[in-house]
C-alpha atoms as a PDB file:
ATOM      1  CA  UNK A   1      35.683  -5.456  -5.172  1.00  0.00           C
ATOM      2  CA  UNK A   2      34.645  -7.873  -2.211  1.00  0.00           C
ATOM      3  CA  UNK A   3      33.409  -6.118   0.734  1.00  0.00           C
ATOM      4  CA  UNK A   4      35.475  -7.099   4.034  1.00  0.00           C
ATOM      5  CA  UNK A   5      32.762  -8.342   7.011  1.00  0.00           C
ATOM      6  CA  UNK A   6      33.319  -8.472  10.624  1.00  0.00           C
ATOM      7  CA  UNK A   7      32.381  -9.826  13.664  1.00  0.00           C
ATOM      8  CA  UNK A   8      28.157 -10.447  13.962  1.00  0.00           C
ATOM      9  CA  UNK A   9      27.866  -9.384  10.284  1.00  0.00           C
ATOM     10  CA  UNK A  10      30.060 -12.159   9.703  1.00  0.00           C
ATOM     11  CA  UNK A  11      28.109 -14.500  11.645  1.00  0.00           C
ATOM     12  CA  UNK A  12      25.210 -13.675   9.926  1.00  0.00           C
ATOM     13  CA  UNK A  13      26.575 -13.992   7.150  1.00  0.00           C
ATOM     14  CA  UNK A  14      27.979 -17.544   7.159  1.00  0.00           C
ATOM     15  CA  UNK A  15      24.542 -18.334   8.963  1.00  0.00           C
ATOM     16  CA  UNK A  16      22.435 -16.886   5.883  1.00  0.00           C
ATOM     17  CA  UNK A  17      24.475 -19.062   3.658  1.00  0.00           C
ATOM     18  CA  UNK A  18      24.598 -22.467   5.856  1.00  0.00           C
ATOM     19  CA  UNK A  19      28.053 -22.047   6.829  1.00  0.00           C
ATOM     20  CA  UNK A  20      27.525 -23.118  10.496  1.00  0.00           C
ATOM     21  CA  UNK A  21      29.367 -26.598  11.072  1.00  0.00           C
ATOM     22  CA  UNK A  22      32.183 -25.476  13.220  1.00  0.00           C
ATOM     23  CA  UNK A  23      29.755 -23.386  15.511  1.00  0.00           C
ATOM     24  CA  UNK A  24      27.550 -26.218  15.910  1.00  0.00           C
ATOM     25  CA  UNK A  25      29.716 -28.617  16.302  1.00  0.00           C
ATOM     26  CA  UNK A  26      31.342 -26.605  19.233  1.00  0.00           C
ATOM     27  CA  UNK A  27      27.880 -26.087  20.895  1.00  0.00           C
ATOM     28  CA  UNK A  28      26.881 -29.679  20.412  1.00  0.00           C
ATOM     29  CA  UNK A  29      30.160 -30.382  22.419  1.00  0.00           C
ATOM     30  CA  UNK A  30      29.006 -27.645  25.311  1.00  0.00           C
ATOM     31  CA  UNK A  31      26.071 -29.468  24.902  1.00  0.00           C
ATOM     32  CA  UNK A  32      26.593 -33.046  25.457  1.00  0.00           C
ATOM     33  CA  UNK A  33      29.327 -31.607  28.498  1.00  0.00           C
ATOM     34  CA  UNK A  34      26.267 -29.845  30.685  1.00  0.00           C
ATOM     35  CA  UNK A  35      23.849 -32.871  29.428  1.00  0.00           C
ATOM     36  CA  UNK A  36      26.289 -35.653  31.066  1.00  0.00           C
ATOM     37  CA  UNK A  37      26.784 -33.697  34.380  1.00  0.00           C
ATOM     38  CA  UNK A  38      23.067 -32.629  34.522  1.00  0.00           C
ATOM     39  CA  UNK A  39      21.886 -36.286  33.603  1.00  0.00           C
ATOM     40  CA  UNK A  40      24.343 -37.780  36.059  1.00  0.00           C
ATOM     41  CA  UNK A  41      23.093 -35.629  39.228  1.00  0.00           C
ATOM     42  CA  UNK A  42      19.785 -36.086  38.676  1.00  0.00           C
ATOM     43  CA  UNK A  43      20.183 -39.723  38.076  1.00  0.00           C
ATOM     44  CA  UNK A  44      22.098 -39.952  41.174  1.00  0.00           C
ATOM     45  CA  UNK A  45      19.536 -38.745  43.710  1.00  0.00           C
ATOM     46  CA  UNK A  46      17.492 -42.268  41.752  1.00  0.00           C
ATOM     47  CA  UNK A  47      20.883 -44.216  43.160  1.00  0.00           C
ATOM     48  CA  UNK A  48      20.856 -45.043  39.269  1.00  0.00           C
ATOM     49  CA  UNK A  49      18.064 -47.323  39.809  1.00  0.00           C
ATOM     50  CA  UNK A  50      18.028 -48.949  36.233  1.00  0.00           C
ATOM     51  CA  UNK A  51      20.646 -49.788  34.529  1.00  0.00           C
ATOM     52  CA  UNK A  52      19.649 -47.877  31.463  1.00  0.00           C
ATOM     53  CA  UNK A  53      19.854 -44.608  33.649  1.00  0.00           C
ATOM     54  CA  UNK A  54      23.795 -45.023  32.688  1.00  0.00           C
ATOM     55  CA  UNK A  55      22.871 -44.979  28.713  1.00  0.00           C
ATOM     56  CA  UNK A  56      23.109 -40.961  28.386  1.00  0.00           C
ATOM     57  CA  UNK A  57      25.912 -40.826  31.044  1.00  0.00           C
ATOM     58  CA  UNK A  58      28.014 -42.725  29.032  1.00  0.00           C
ATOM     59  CA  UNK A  59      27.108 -41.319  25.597  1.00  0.00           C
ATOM     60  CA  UNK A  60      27.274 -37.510  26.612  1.00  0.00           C
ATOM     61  CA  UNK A  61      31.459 -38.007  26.493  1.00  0.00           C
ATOM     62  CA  UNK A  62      30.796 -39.383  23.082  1.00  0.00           C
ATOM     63  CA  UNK A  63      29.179 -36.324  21.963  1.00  0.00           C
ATOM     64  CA  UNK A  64      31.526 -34.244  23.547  1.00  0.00           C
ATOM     65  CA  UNK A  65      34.654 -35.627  21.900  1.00  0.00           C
ATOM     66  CA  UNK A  66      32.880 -35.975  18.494  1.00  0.00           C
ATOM     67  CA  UNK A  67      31.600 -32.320  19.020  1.00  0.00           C
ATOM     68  CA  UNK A  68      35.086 -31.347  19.400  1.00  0.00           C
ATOM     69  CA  UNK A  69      36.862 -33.806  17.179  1.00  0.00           C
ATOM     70  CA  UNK A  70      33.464 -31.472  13.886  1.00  0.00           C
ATOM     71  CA  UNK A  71      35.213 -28.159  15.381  1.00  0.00           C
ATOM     72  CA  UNK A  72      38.419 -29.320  14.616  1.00  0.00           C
ATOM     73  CA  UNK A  73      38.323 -31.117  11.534  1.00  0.00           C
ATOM     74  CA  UNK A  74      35.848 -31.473   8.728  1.00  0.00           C
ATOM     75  CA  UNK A  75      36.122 -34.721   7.705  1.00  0.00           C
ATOM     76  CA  UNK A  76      34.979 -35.824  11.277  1.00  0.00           C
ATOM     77  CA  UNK A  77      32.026 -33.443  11.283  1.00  0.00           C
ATOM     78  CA  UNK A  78      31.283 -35.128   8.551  1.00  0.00           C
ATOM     79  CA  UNK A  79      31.600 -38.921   9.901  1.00  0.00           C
ATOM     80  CA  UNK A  80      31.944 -39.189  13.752  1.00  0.00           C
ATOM     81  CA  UNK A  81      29.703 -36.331  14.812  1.00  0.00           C
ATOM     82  CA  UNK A  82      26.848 -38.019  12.901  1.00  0.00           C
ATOM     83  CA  UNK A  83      27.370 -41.242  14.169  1.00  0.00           C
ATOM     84  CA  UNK A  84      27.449 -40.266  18.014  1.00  0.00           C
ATOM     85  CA  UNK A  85      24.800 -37.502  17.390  1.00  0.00           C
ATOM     86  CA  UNK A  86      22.198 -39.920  15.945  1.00  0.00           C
ATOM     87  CA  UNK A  87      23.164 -42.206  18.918  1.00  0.00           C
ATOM     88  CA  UNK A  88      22.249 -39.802  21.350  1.00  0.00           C
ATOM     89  CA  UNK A  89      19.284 -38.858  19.330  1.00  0.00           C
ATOM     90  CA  UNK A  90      18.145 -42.301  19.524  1.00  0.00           C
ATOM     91  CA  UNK A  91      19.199 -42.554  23.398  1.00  0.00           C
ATOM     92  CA  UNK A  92      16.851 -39.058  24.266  1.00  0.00           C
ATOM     93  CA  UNK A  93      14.199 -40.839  22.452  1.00  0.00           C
ATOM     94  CA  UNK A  94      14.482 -43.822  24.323  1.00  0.00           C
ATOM     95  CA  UNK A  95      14.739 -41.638  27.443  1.00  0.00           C
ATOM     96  CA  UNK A  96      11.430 -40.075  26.672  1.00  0.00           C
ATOM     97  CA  UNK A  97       9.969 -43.907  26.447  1.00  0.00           C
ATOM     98  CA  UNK A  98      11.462 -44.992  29.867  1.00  0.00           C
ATOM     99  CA  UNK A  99      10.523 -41.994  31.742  1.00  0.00           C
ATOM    100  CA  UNK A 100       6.335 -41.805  30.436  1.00  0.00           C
ATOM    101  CA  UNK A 101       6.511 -45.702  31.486  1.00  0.00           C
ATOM    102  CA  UNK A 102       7.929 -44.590  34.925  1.00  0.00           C
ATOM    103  CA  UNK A 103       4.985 -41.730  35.204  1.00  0.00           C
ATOM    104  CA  UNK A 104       3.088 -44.527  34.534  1.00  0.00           C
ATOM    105  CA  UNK A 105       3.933 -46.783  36.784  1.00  0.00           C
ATOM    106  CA  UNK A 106       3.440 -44.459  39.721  1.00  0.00           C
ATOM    107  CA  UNK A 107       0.428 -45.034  42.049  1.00  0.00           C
ATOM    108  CA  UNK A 108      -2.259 -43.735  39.608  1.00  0.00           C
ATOM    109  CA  UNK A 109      -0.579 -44.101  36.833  1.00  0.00           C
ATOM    110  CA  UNK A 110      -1.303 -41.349  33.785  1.00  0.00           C
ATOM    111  CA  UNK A 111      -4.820 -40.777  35.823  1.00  0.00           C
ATOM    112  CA  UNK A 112      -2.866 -38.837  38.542  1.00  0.00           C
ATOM    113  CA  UNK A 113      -1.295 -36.605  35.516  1.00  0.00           C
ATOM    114  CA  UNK A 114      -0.296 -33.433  37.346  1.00  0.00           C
ATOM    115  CA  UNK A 115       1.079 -35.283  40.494  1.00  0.00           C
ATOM    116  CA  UNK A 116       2.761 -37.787  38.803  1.00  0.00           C
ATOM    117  CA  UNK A 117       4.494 -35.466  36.198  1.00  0.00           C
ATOM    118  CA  UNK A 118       5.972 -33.254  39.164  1.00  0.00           C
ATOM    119  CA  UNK A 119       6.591 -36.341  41.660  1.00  0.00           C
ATOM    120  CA  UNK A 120       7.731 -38.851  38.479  1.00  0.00           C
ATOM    121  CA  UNK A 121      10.755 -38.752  35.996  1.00  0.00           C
ATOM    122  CA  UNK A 122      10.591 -35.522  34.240  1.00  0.00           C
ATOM    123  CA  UNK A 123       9.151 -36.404  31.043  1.00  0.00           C
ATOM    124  CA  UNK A 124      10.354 -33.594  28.811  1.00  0.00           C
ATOM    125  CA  UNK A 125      14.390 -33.992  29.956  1.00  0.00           C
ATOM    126  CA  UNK A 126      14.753 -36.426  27.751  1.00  0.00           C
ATOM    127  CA  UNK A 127      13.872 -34.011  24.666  1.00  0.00           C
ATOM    128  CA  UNK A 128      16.619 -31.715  25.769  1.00  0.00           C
ATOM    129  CA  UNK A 129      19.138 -35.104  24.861  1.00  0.00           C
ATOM    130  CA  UNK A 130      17.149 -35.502  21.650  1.00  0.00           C
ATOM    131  CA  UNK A 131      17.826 -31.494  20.997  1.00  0.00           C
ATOM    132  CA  UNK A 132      21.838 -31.816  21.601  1.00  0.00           C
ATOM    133  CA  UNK A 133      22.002 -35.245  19.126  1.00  0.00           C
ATOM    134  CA  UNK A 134      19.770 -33.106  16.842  1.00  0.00           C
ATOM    135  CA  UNK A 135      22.403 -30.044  16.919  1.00  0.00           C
ATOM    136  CA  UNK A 136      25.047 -32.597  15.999  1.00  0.00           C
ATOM    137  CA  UNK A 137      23.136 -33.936  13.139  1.00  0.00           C
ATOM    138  CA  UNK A 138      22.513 -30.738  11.769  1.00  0.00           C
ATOM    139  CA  UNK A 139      26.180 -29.354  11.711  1.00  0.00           C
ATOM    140  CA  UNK A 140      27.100 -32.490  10.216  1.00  0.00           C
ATOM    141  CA  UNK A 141      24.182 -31.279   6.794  1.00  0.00           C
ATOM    142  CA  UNK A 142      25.421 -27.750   7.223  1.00  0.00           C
ATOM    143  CA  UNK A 143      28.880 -26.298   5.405  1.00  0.00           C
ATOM    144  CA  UNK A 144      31.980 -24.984   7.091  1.00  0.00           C
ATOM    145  CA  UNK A 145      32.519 -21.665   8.131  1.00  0.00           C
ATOM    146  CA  UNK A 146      34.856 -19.476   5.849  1.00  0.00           C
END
C-alpha cells in the first residue's frame, strides 16, 4: 500500500528523486525578475555607459517569461527555458569579461587590486547572472514534479 506524503516530506521527496523542474523553473523566473531590476539600478548610476550594459537588462525578461512559460508547461521547460537560460549563462559570462577589463582599465589597473575591486565594476555580479541561467539549465535536465 503506497504511503501518502505531505508537505516538506514531499519536497524532499521529489528532490531525492530529481523531480524539481517546476520549482526551478519558478525560481529561475524570481530570479531573472530581481536580476533585471538589480542589474538595471546599478547600471543606471554608470548612465549605461556601454552599450553592452543593456545585454542582461534585456535578457532578464527573457528568463522571466521562459521561467514561467517551464512552471507552466513541460514541453517549454524542456525547449525555451534552455534556450534563454544558456543565453543568459553566456551573457553573465560575458559580464564577468567586461567588468575584470573595466577593473583593469582603472588608474592602476589589476596592480591597485583592493581599490580597484571596491571603486571598479563589481567583478563577482556577473556570476550571480551566470547562477540564474545555470538554475534554468538545470530544471530543464531535471524531471517534473508529481
Amino acid at each position: 500500500m503506497a504511503e501518502t506524503v505531505y508537505g516538506v516530506d514531499r519536497f524532499v521527496r521529489n528532490v531525492r528523486h530529481g523531480r524539481f523542474e517546476r520549482s526551478l523553473s519558478a525560481l529561475t523566473a524570481a530570479g531573472a525578475a530581481v536580476m533585471t531590476v538589480e542589474i538595471y539600478l546599478e547600471h543606471d548610476k554608470s548612465s549605461f555607459g556601454d552599450p553592452w550594459m543593456w545585454a542582461p537588462i534585456v535578457t532578464g525578461p527573457v528568463g522571466l517569461a521562459a521561467g514561467l512559460a517551464g512552471f507552466a508547461s513541460h514541453r517549454m521547460a524542456k525547449t525555451a527555458l534552455p534556450v534563454a537560460s544558456l543565453i543568459i549563462l553566456g551573457n553573465g559570462l560575458q559580464g564577468l569579461w567586461l567588468h575584470a577589463r573595466g577593473i583593469h582599465q582603472k588608474p592602476g589597473g589589476w596592480r591597485n587590486f583592493r581599490y580597484n575591486m571596491e571603486m571598479g565594476p563589481p567583478l563577482m555580479a556577473p556570476l550571480l547572472v551566470t547562477l540564474v541561467g545555470g538554475m534554468g539549465v538545470l530544471a530543464a535536465v531535471l524531471r517534473r514534479e508529481k
